[in-house]
N, C-alpha and C. Protein backbone atom coordinates (compact mmCIF):
# COMPACT_ATOMS: atom_id res chain seq x y z
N UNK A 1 44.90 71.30 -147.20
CA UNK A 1 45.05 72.36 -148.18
C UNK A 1 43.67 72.76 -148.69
N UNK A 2 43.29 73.61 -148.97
CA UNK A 2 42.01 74.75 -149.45
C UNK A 2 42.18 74.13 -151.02
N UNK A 3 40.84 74.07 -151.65
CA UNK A 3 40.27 74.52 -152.62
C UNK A 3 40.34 75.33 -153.49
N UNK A 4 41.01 75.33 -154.62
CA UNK A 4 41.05 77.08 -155.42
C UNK A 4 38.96 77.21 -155.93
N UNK A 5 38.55 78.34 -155.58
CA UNK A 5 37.62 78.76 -155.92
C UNK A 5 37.49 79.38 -157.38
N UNK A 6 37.00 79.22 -159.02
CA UNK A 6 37.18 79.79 -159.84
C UNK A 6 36.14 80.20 -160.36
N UNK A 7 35.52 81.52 -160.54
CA UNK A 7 34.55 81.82 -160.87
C UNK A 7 34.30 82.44 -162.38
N UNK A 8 33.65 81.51 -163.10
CA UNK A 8 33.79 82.28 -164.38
C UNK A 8 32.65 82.32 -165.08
N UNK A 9 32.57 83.17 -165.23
CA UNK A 9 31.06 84.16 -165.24
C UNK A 9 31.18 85.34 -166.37
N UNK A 10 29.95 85.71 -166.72
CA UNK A 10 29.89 87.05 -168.01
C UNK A 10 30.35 88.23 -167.51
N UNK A 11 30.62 89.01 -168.08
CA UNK A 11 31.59 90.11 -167.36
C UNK A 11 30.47 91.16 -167.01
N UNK A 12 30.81 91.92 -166.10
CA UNK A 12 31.66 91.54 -164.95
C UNK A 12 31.26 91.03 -164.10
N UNK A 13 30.67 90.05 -164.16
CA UNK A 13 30.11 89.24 -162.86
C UNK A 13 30.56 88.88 -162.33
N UNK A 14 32.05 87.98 -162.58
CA UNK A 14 33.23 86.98 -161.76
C UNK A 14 33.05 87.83 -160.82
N UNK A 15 33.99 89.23 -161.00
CA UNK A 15 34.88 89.85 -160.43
C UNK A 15 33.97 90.44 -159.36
N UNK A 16 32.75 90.71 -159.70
CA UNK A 16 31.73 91.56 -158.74
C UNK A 16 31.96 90.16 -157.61
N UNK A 17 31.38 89.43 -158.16
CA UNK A 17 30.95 87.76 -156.76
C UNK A 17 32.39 87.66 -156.32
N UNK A 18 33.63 87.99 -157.07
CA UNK A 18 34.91 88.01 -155.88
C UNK A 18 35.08 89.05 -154.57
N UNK A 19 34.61 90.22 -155.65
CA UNK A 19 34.67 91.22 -154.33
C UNK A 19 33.79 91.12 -153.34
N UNK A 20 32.70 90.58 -153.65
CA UNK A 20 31.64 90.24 -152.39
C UNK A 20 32.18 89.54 -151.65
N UNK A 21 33.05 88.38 -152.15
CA UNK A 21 33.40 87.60 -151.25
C UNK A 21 34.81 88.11 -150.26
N UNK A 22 35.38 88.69 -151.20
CA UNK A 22 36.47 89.65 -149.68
C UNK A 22 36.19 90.56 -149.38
N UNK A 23 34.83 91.25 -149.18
CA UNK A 23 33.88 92.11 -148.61
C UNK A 23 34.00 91.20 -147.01
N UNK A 24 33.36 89.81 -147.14
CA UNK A 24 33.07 88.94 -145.55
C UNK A 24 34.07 88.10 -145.53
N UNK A 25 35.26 88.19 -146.22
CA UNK A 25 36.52 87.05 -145.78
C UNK A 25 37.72 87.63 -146.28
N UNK A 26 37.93 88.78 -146.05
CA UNK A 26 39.23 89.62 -146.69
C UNK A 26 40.25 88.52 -147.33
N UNK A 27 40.56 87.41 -145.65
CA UNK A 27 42.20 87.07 -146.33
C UNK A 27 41.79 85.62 -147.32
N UNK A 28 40.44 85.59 -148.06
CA UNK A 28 40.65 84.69 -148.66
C UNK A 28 40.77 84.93 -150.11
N UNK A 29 41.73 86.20 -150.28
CA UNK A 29 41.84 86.19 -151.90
C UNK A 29 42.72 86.03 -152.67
N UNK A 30 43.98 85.23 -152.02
CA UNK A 30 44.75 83.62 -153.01
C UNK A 30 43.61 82.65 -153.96
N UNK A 31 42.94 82.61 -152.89
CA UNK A 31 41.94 81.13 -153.69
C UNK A 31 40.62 81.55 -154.02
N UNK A 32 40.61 82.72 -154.47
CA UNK A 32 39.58 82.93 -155.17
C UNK A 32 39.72 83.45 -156.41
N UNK A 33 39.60 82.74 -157.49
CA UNK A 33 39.70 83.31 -158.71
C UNK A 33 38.68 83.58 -159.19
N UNK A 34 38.36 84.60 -160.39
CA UNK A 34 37.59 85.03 -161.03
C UNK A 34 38.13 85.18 -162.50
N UNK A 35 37.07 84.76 -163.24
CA UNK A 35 37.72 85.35 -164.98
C UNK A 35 36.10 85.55 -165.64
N UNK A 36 36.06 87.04 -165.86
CA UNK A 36 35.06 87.47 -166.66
C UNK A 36 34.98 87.32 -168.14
N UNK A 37 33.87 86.94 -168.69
CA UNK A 37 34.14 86.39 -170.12
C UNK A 37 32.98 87.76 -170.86
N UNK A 38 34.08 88.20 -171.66
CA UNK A 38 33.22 89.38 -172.36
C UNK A 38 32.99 88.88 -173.53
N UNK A 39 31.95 89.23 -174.23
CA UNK A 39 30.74 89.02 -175.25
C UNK A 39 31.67 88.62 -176.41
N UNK A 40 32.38 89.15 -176.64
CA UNK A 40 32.94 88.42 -177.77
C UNK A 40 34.46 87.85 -178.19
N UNK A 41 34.95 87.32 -176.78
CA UNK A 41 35.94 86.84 -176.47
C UNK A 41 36.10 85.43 -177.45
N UNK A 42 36.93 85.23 -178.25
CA UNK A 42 37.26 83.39 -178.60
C UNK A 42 37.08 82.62 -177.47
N UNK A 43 36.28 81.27 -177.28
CA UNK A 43 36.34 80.49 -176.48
C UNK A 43 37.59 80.10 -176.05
N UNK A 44 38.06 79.81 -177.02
CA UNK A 44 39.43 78.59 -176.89
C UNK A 44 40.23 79.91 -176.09
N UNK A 45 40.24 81.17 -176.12
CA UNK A 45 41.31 82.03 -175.73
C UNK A 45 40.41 81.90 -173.99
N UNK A 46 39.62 81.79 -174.07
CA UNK A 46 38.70 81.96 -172.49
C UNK A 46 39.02 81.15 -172.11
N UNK A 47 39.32 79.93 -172.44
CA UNK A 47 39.79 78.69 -172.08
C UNK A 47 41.35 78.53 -171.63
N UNK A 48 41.99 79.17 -172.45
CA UNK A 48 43.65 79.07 -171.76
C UNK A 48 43.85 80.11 -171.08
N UNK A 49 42.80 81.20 -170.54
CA UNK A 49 43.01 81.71 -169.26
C UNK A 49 42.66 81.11 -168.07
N UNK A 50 41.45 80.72 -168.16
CA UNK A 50 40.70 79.42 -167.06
C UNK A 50 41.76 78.71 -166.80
N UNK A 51 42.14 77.50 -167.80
CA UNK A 51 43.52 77.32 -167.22
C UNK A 51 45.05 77.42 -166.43
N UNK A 52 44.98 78.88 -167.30
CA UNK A 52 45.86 79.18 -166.32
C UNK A 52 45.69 80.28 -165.10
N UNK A 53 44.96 80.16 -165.09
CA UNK A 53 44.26 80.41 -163.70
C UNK A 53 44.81 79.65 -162.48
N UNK A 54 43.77 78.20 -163.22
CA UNK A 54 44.12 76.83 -161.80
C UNK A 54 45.25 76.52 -162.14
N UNK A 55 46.40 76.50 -163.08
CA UNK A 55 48.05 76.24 -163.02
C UNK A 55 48.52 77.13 -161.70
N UNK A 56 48.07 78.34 -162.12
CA UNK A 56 48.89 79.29 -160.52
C UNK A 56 47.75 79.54 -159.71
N UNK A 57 47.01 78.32 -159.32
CA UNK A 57 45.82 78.34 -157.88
C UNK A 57 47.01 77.88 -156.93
N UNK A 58 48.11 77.18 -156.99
CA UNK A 58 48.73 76.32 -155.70
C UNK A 58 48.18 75.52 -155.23
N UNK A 59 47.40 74.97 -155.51
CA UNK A 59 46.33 73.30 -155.50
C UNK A 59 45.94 72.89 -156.12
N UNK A 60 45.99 71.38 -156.48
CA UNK A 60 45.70 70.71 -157.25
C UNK A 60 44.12 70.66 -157.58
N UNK A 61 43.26 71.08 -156.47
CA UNK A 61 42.10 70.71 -156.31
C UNK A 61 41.35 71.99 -156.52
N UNK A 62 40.09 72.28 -157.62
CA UNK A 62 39.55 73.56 -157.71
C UNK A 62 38.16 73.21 -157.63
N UNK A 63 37.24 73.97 -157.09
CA UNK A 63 35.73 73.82 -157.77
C UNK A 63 35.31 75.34 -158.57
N UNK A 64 34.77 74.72 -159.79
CA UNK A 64 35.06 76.05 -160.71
C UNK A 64 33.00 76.16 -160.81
N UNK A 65 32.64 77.25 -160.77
CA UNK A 65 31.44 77.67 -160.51
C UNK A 65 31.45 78.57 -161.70
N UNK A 66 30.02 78.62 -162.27
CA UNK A 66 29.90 79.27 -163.36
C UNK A 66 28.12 80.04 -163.53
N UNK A 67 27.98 80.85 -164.34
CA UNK A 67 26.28 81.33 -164.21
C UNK A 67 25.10 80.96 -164.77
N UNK A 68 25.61 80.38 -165.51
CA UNK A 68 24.17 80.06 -166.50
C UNK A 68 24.29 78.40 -166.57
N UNK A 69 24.10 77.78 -167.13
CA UNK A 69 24.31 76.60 -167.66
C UNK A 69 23.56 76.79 -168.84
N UNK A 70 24.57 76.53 -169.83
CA UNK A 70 24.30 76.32 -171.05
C UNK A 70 25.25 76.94 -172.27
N UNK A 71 25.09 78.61 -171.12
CA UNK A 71 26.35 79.63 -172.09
C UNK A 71 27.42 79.56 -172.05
N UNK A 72 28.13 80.36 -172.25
CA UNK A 72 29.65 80.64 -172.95
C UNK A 72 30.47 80.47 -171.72
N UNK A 73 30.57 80.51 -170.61
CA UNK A 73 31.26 80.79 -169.91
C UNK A 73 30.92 79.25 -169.13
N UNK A 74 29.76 78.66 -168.98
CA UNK A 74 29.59 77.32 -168.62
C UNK A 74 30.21 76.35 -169.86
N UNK A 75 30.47 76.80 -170.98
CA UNK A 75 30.71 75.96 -172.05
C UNK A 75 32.10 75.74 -171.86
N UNK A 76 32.55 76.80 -171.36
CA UNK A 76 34.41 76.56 -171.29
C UNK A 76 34.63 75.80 -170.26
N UNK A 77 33.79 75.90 -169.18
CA UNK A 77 33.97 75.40 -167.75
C UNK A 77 33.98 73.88 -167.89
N UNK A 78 33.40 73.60 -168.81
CA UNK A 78 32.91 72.30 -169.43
C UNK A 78 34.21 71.71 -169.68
N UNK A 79 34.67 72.20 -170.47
CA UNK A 79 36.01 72.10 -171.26
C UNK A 79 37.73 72.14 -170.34
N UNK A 80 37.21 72.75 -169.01
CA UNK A 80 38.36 72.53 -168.15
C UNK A 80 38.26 72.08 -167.29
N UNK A 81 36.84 71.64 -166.56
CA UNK A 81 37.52 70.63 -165.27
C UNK A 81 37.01 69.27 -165.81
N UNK A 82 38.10 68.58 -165.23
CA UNK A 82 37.96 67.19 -165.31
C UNK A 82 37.29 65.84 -164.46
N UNK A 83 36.48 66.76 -163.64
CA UNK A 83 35.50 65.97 -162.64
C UNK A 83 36.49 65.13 -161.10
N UNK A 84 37.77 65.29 -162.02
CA UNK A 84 38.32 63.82 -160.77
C UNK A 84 39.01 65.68 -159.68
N UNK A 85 39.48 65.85 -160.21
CA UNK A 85 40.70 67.08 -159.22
C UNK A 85 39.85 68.59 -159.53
N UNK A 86 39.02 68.43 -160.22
CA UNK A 86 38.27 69.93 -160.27
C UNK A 86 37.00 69.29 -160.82
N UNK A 87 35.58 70.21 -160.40
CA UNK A 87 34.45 70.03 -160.66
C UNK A 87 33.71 70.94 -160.68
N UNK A 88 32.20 71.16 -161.36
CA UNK A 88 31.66 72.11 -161.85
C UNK A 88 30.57 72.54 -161.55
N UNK A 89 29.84 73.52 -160.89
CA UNK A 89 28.74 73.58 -160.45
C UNK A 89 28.30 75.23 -161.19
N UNK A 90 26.99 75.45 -162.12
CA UNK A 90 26.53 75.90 -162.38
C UNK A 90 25.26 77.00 -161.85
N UNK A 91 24.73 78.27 -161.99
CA UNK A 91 24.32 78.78 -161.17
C UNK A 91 24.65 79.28 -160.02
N UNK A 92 25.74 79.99 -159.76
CA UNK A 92 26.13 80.05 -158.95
C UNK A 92 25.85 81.75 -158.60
N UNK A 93 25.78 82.19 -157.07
CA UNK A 93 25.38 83.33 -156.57
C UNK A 93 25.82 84.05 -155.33
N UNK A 94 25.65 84.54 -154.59
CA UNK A 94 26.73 84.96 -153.33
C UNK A 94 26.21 84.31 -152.45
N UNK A 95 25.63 83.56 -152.05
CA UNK A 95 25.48 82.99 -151.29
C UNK A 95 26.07 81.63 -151.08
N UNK A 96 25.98 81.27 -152.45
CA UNK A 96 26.62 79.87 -152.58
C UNK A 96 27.89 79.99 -152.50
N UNK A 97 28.50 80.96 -153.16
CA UNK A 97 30.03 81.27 -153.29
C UNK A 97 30.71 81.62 -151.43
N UNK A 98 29.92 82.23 -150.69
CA UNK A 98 30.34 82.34 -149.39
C UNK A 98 30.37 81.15 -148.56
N UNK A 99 29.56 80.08 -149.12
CA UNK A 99 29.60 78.77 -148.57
C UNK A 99 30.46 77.67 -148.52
N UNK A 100 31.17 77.97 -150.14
CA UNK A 100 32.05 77.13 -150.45
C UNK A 100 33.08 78.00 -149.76
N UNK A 101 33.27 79.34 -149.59
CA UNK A 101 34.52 79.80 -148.97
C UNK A 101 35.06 79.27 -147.93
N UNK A 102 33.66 79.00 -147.54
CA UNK A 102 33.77 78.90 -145.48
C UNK A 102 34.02 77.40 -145.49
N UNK A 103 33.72 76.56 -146.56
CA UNK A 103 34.09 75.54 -146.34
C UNK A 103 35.18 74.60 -147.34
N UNK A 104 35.97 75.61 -148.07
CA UNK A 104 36.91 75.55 -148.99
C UNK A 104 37.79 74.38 -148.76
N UNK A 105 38.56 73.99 -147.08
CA UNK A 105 39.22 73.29 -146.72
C UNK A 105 38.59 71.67 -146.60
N UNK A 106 37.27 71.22 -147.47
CA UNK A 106 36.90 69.67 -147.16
C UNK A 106 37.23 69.47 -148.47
N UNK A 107 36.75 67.62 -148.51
CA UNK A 107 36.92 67.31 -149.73
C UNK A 107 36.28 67.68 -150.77
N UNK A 108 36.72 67.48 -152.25
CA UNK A 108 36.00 68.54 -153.42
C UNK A 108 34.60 67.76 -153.43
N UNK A 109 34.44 66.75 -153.29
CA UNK A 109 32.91 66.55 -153.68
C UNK A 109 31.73 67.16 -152.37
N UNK A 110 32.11 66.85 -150.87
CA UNK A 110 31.43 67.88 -150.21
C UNK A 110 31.59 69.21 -150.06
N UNK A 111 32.04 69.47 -151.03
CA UNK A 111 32.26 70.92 -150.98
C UNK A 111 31.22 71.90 -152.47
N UNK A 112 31.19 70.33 -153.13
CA UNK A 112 30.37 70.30 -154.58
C UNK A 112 28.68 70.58 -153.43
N UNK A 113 29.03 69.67 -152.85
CA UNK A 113 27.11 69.25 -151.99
C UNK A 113 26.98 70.93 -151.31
N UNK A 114 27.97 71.53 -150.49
CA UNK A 114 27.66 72.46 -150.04
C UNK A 114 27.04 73.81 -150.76
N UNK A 115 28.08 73.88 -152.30
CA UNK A 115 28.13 74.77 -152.94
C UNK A 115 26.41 74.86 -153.39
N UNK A 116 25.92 73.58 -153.54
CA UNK A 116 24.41 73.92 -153.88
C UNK A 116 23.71 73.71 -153.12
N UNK A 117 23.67 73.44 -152.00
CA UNK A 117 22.97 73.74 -150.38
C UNK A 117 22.88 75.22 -150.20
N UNK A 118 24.11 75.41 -150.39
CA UNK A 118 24.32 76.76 -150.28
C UNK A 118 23.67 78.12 -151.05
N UNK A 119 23.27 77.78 -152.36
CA UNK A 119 22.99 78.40 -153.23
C UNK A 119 21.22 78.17 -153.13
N UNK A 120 20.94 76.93 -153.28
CA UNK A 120 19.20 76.68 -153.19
C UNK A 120 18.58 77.21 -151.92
N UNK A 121 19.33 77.04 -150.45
CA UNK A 121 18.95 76.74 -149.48
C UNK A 121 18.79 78.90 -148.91
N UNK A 122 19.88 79.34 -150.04
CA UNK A 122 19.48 81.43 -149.26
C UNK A 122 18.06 81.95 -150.61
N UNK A 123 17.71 80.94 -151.36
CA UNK A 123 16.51 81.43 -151.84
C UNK A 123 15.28 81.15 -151.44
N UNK A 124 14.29 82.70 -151.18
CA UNK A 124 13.77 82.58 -150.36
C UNK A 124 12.59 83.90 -150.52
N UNK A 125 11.25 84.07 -150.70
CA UNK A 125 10.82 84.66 -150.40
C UNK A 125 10.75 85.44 -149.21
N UNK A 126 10.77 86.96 -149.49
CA UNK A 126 10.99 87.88 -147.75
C UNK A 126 9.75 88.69 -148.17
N UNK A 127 8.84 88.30 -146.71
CA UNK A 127 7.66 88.77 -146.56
C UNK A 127 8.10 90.40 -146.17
N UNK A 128 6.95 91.26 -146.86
CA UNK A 128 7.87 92.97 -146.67
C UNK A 128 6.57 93.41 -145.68
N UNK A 129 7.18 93.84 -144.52
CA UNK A 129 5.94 94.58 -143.70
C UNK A 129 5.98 96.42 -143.77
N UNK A 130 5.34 96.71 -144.59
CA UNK A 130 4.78 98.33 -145.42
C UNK A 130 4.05 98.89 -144.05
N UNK A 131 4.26 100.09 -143.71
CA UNK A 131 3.50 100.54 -142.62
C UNK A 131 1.65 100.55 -142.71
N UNK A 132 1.32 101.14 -144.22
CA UNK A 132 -0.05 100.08 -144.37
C UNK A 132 -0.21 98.94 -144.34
N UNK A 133 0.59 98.23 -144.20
CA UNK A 133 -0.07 97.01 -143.75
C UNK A 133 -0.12 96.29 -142.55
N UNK A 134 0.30 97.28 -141.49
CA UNK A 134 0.43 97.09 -140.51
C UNK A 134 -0.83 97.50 -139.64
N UNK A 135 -1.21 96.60 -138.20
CA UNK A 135 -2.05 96.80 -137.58
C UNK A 135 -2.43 97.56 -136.90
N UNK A 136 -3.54 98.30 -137.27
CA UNK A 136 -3.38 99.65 -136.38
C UNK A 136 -4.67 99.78 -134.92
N UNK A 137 -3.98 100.56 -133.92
CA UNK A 137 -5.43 100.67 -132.91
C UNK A 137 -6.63 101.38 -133.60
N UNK A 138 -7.85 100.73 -132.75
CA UNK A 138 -9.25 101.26 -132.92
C UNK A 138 -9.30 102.55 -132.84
N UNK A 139 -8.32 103.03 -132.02
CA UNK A 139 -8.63 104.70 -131.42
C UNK A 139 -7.55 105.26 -132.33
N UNK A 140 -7.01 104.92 -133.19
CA UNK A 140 -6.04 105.85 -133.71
C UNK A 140 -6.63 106.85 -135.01
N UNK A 141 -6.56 108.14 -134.11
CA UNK A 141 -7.29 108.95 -135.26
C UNK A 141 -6.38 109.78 -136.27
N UNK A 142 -5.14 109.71 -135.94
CA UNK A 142 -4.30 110.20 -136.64
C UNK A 142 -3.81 110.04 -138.07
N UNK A 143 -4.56 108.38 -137.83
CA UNK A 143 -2.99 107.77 -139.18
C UNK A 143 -4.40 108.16 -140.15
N UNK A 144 -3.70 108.12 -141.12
CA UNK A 144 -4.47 108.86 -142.81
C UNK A 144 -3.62 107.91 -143.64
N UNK A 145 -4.42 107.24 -144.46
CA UNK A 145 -3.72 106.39 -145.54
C UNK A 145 -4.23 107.36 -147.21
N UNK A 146 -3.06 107.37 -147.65
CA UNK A 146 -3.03 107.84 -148.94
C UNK A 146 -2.40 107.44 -150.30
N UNK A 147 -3.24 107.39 -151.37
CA UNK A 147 -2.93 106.87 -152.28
C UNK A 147 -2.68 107.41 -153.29
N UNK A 148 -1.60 106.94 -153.97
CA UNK A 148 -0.95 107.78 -155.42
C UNK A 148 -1.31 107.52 -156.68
């Protein structure tokens, strides 16, 4: 049995990182939850949606991912999984979230290891090659570089 995925994040972030994710995995959106937490929502009310969220996931087993660590939406996350049947991983981004998709069906703690493999391992400086900075022939009398 799969993993419920729960993403709860500042609004609208959940919901954006869900749709990304059935952007590259259409039929996985049973087990992907999302709950956006807007600015001035009651905790405790953010909290008995989270919940019932993973009541109607259809598995016992969730990894609930969240954005910040520290804020409002990691604070509730705090407050609903219980480490043994759901667990919590903070910082979370599309990359990481496509990782745990693809690997939704292992156990929750390698799926904890992936989720931040996943997430550390697509950050990455990308070297940008600009047509000035590209190498040009000795004989090329054409190119004209200009500056703004």
């Amino acid at each position: 049995m799969n993993n419920a995925i729960l993403i709860i994040a500042h609004a609208p972030l959940a919901s954006a990182l869900r749709a990304g994710v059935l952007h590259v995995f259409p039929d996985a959106g049973p087990g992907i939850l999302a709950l956006d937490v807007p600015p001035s929502e009651d905790t405790e009310i953010t909290r008995s949606h989270a919940l019932a969220l993973l009541a109607d996931a259809g598995t016992p087993y969730a990894l609930v991912l969240t954005d910040v660590f520290g804020a409002t939406p990691c604070n509730v996350a705090q407050k609903v999984v219980d480490g043994v049947k759901s667990k919590l991983v903070a910082g979370v981004n599309l990359p990481m979230l496509l990782r745990t998709v693809n690997y939704r069906h292992e156990p929750l703690e390698l799926l904890v290891a992936r989720a931040m493999a996943g997430g550390t391992q697509s950050i990455m400086q990308v070297a940008v090659t600009a047509p000035q900075n590209q190498n040009r022939k000795a004989n090329d009398q054409q190119h004209h570089d200009h500056s703004q």
